[in-house]
Protein backbone atom coordinates (compact mmCIF):
# COMPACT_ATOMS: atom_id res chain seq x y z
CA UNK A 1 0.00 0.00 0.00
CA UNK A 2 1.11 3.39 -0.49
CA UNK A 3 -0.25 6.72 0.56
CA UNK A 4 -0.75 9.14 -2.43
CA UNK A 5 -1.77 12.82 -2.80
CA UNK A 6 -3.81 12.91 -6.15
CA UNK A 7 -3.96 17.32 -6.53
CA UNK A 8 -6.58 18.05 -9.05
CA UNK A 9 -8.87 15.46 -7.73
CA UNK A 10 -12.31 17.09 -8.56
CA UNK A 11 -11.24 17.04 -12.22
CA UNK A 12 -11.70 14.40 -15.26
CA UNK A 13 -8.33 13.08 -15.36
CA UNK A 14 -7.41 12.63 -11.61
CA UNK A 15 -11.22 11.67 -10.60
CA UNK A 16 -10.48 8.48 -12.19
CA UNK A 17 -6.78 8.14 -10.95
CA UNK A 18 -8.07 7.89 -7.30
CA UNK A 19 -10.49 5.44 -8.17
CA UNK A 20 -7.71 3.31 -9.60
CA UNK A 21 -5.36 3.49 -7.50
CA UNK A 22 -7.80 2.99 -4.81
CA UNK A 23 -8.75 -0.10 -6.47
CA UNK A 24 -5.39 -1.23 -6.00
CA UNK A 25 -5.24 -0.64 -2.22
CA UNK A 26 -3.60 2.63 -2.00
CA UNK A 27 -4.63 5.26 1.03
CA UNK A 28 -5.40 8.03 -0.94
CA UNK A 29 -5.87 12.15 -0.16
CA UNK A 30 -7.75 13.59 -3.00
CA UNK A 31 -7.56 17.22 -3.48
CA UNK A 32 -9.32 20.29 -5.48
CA UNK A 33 -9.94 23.50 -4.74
CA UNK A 34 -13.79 22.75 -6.33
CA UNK A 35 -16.76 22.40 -3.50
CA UNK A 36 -17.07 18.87 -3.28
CA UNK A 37 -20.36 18.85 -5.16
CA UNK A 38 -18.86 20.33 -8.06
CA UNK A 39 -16.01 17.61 -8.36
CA UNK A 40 -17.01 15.24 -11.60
CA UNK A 41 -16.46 11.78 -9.46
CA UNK A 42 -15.75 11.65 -5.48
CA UNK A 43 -14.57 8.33 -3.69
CA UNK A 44 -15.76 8.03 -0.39
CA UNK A 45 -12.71 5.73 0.41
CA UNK A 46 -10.50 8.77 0.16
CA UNK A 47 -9.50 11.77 2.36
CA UNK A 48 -10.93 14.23 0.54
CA UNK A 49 -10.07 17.84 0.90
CA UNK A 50 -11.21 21.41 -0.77
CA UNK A 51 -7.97 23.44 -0.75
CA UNK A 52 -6.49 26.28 -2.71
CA UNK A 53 -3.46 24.91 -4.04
CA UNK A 54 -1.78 28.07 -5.55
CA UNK A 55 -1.26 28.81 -1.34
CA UNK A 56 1.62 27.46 -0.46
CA UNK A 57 0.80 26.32 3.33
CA UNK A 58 -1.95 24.65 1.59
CA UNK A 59 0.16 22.44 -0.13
CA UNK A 60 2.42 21.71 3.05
CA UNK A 61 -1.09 20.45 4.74
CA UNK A 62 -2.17 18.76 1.37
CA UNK A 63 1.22 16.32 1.03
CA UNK A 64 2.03 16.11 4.93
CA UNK A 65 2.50 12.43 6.09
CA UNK A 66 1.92 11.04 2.31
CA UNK A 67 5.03 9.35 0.36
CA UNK A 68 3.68 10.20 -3.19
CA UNK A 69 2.36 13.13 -5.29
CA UNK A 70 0.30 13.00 -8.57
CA UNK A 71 -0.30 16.59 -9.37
CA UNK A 72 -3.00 16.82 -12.47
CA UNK A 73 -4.19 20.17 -10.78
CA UNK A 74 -4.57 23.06 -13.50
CA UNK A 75 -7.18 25.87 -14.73
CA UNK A 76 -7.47 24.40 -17.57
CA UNK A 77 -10.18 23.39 -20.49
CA UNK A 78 -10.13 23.07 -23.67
CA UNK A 79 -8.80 25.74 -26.63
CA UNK A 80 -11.67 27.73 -26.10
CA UNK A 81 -10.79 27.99 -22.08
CA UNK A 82 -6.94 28.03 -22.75
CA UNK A 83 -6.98 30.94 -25.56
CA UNK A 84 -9.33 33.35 -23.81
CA UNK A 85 -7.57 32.75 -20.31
CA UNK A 86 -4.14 33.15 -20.51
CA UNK A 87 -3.38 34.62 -16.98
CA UNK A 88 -5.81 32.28 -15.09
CA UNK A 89 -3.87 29.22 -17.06
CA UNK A 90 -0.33 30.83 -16.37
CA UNK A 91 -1.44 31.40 -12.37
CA UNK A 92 -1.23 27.64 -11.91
CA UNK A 93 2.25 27.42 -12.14
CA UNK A 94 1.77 28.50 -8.54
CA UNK A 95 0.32 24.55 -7.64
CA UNK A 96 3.33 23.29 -9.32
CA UNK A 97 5.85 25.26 -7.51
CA UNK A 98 4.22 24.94 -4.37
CA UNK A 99 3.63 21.57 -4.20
CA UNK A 100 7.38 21.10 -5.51
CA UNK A 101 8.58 22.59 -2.81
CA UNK A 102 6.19 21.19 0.01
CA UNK A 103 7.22 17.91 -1.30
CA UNK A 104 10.52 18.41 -0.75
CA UNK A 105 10.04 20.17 2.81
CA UNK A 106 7.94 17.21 3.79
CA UNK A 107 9.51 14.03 2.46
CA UNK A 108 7.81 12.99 -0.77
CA UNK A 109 9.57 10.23 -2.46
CA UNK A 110 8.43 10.53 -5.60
CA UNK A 111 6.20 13.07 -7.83
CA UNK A 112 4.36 12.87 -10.79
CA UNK A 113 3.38 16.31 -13.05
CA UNK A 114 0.90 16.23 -15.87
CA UNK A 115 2.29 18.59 -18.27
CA UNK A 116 0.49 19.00 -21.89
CA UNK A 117 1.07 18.46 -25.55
CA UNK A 118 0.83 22.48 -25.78
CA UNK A 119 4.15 22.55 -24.52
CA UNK A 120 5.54 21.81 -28.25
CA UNK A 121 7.23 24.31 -30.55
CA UNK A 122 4.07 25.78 -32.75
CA UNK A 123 6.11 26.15 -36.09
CA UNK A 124 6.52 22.20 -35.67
CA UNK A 125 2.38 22.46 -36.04
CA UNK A 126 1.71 24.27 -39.11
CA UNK A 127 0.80 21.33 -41.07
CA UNK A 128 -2.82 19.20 -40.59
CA UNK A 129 -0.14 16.24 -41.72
CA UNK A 130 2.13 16.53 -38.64
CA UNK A 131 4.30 13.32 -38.89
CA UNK A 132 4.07 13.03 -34.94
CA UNK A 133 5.76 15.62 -32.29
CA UNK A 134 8.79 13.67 -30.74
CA UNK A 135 9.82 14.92 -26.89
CA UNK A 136 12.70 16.83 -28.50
CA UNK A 137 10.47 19.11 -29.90
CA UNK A 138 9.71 21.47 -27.19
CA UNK A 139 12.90 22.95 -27.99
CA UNK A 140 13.67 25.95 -29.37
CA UNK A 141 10.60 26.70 -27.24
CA UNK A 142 7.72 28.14 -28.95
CA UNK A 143 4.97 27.24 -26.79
CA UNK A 144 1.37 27.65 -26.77
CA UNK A 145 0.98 30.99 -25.45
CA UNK A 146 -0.53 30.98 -21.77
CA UNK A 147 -1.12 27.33 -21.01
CA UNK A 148 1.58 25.72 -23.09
CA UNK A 149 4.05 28.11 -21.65
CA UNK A 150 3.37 27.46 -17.92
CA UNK A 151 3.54 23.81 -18.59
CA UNK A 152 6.51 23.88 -20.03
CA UNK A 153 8.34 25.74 -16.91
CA UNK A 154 6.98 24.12 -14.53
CA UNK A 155 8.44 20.59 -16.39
CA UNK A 156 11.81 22.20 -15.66
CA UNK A 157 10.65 23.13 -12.51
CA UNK A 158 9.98 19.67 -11.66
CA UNK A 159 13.79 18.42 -13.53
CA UNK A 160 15.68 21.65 -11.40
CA UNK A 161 14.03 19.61 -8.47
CA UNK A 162 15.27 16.53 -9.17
CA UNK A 163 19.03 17.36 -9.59
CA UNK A 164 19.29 19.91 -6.95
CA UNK A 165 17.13 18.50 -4.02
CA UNK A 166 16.98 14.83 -5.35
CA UNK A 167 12.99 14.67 -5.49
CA UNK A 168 12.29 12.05 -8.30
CA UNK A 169 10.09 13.52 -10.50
CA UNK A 170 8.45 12.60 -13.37
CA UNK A 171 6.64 13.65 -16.60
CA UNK A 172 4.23 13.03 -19.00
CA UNK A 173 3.22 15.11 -21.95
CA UNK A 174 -0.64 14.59 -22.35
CA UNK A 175 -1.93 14.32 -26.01
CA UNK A 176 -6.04 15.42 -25.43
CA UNK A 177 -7.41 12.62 -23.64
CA UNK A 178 -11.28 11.99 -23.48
CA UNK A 179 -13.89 9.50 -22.08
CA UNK A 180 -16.65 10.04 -19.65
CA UNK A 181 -17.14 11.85 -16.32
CA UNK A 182 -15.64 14.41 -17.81
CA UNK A 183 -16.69 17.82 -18.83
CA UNK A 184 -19.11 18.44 -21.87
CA UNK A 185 -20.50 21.94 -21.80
CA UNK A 186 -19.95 25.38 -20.04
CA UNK A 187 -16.88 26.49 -22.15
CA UNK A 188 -13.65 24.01 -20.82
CA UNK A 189 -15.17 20.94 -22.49
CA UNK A 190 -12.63 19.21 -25.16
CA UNK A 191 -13.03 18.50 -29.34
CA UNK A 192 -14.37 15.35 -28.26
CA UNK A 193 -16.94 15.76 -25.44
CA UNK A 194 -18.38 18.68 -27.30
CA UNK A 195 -18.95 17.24 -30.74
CA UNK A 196 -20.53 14.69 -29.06
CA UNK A 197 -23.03 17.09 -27.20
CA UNK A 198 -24.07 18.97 -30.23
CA UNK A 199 -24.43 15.66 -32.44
CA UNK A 200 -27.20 14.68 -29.44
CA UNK A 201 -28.41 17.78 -29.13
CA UNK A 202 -28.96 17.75 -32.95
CA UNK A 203 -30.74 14.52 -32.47
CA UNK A 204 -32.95 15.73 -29.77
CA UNK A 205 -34.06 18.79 -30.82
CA UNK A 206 -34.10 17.93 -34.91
CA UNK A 207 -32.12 20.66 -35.70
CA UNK A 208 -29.81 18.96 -37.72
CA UNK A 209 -26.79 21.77 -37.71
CA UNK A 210 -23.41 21.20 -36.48
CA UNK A 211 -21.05 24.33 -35.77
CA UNK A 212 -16.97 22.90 -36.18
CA UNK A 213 -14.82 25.36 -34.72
CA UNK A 214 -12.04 26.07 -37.92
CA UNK A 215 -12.63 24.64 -41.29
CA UNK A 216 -12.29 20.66 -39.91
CA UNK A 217 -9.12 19.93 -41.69
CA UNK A 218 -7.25 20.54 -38.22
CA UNK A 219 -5.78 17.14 -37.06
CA UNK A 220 -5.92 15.84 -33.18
CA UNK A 221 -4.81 12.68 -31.90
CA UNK A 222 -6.94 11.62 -28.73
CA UNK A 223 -6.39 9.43 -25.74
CA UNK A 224 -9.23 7.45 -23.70
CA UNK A 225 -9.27 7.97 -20.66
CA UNK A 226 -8.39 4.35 -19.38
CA UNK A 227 -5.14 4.25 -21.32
CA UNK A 228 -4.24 7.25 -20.23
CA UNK A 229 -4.55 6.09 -16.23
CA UNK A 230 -2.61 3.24 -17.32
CA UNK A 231 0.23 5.35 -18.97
CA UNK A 232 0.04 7.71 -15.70
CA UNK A 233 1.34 5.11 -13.16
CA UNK A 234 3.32 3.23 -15.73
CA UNK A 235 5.38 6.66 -16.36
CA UNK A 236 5.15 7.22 -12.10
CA UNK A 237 6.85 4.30 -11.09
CA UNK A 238 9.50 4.37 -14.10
CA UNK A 239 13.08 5.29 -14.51
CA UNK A 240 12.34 7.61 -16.97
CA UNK A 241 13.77 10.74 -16.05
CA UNK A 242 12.47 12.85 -18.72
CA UNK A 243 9.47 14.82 -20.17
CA UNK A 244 7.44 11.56 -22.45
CA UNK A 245 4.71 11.97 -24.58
CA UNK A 246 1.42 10.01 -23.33
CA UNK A 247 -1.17 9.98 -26.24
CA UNK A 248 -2.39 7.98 -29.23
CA UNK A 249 -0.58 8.05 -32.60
CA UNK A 250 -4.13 7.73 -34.30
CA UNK A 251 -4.39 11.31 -35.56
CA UNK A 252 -7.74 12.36 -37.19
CA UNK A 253 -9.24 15.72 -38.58
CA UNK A 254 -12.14 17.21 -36.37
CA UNK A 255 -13.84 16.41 -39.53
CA UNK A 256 -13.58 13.03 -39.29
CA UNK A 257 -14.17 12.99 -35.57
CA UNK A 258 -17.60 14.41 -36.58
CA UNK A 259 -17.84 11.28 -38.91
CA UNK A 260 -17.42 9.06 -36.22
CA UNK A 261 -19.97 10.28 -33.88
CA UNK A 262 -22.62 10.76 -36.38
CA UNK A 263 -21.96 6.90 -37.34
CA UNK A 264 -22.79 6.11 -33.75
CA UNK A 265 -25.80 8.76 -33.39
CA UNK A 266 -26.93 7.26 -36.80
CA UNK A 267 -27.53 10.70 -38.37
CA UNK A 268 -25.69 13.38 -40.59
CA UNK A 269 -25.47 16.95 -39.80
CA UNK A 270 -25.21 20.01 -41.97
CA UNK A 271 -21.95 21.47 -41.29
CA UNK A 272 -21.21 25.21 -40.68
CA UNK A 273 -17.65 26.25 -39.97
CA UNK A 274 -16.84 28.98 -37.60
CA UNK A 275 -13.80 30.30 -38.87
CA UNK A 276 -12.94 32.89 -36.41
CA UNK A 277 -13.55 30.57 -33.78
CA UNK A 278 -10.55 29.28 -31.60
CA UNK A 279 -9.23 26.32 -33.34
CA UNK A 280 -5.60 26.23 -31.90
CA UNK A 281 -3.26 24.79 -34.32
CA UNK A 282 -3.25 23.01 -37.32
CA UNK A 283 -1.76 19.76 -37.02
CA UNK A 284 -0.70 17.87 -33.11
CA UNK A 285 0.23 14.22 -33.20
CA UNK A 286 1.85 12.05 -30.51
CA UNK A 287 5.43 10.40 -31.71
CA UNK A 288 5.38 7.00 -29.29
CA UNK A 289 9.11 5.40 -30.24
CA UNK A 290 9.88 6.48 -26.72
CA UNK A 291 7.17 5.10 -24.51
CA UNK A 292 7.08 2.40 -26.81
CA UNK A 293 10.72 1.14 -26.40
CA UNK A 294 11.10 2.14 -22.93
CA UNK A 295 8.00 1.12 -21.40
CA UNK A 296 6.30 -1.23 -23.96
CA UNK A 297 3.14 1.45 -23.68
CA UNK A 298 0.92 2.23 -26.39
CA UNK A 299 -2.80 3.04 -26.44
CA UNK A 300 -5.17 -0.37 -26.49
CA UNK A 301 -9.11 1.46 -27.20
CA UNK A 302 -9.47 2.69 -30.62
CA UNK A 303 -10.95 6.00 -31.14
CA UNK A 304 -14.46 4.75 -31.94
CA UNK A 305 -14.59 2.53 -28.84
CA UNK A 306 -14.19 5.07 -26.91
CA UNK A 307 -16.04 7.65 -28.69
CA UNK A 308 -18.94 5.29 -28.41
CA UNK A 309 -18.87 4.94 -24.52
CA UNK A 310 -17.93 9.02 -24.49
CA UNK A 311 -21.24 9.26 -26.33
CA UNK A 312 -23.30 7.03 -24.58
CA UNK A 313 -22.35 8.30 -21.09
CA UNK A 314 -23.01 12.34 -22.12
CA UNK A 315 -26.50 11.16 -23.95
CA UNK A 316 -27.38 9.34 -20.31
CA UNK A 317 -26.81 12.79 -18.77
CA UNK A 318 -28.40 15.10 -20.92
CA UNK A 319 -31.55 13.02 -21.08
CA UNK A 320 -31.44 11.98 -17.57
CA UNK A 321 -34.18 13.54 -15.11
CA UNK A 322 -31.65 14.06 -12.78
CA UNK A 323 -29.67 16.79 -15.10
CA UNK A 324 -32.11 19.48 -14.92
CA UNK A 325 -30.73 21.96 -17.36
CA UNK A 326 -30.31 19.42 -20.15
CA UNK A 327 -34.24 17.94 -19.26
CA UNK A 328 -35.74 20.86 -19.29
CA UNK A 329 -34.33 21.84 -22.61
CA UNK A 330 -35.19 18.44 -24.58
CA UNK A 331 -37.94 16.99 -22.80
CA UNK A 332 -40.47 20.02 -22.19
């Protein structure tokens, strides 16, 4: 058994990180500065705590007595959040350095950051054909601006740690992972959970319109969700002392990712393209030889299995009773 901090616990990612690695026996402190109602799973056989974690004696109380850190805590959504919120994303280098250095103050033995695809060099993006971003290509650094930028200083922060104070840290570069319990409206949902929403909401109200942000030609690889918790403590408990890409090589245009989910709605959509939406840019693939050859890791759920469950759980909550915004809307 080990005891764990999972920061970032209210959120999509981590929610399902405690509940696996409470599955596997762990003691477990889940953190979020989220009201506990508002986090999008909650196990009740971990210590769960609302705290601030840009506050530094917050962090001290959050890791105190544990042996491990996952830190997945960000403000953070998707390219509609991330472009329009630059400061608020860029503020959460704060968690980061905080918790780096309450790990250190208190013990930790080991420490796990979720850093971000965004972190890559944009001129290495220009093309919707991107042959696959390897780790090396962070540098020259030309990150997104905001998000992609904070990430990528606070994965130094966390190698600076390492070699000075001898905290072993480690770090994985997520490529836009997806599945359910996650977020699906209100502006920080993903490609994925939102095409999904308006391809049901299409199908519910008989409007049969579909906004893409872009023109659709932009290309996206995309993880699900129980790959990615598998590629999370396979990275942890590695000796892989280096930022690693953790994402699926299966890139796709959003225009076929709108393909997919109609096939599983069984309907087709009249497509307008918002062209001065935010579309972020043009072409992001992951490059696996690394993971591959070092930890034998590669993604095992194609992208319309898990589209298909992704679907299937947003459709149960917007029709469910229980989600009164969505019922009201569709089933007056």
């Amino acid at each position: 058994m080990r005891n764990i901090v999972v920061a970032g616990a209210g959120g999509f990612i981590a929610g399902h990180l405690v509940k696996e690695l409470i599955k596997k026996g762990n003691r477990v402190r889940a953190v979020d500065i989220k009201p506990l109602n508002e986090w999008y799973q909650v196990s009740e056989l971990a210590e769960n705590l609302v705290l601030d974690l840009r506050l530094r004696e917050n962090c001290v109380q959050a890791v105190n007595g544990y042996n491990e850190v996952f830190n997945l805590a960000a403000d953070m959504g998707g390219m509609g959040f991330i472009e329009n919120n630059k400061a608020a994303c860029m503020i959460s280098v704060l968690i980061n350095t905080h918790l780096l250095i309450a790990s250190k103050e208190c013990g930790i033995d080991r420490f796990f950051y979720a850093s971000s695809a965004c972190v890559y060099n944009g001129e290495k993006q220009t093309d919707p054909n991107n042959p696959g971003l390897k780790e090396s290509d962070a540098y020259p650094a030309l990150a997104e601006d905001g998000y992609g930028w904070e990430k990528l200083f606070s994965e130094r922060m966390c190698r600076h740690f390492m070699e000075d104070f001898g905290l072993t840290t480690r770090v994985a570069r997520f490529h836009n992972v997806y599945g359910p319990f996650g977020t699906y409206d209100g502006g920080r949902e993903k490609a994925p959970a939102a095409i999904c929403r308006k391809v049901i909401e299409a199908s519910l109200t008989g409007i049969k319109d579909i906004t893409i942000w872009g023109d659709g030609h932009q290309t996206r690889s995309f993880m699900y969700i129980d790959d990615c918790i598998k590629g999370i403590q396979d990275i942890m408990y590695s000796n892989i002392e280096v930022p690693i890409n953790l994402g699926s090589s299966e890139m796709v245009s959003i225009n076929q990712l709108v393909d997919i989910v109609e096939e599983i709605a069984g309907i087709k959509l009249n497509r307008k393209y918002d062209l001065d939406a935010p579309k972020g840019v043009r072409g992001r693939n992951s490059e696996n030889t690394l993971i591959k050859q070092l930890l034998n890791w590669e993604p095992s759920i194609p992208l319309k299995t898990g589209m298909k469950k992704t679907y299937d759980w947003i459709k149960e909550q917007m029709t469910s009773t229980g989600n009164k915004k969505h019922h009201e809307r569709f089933n007056k």
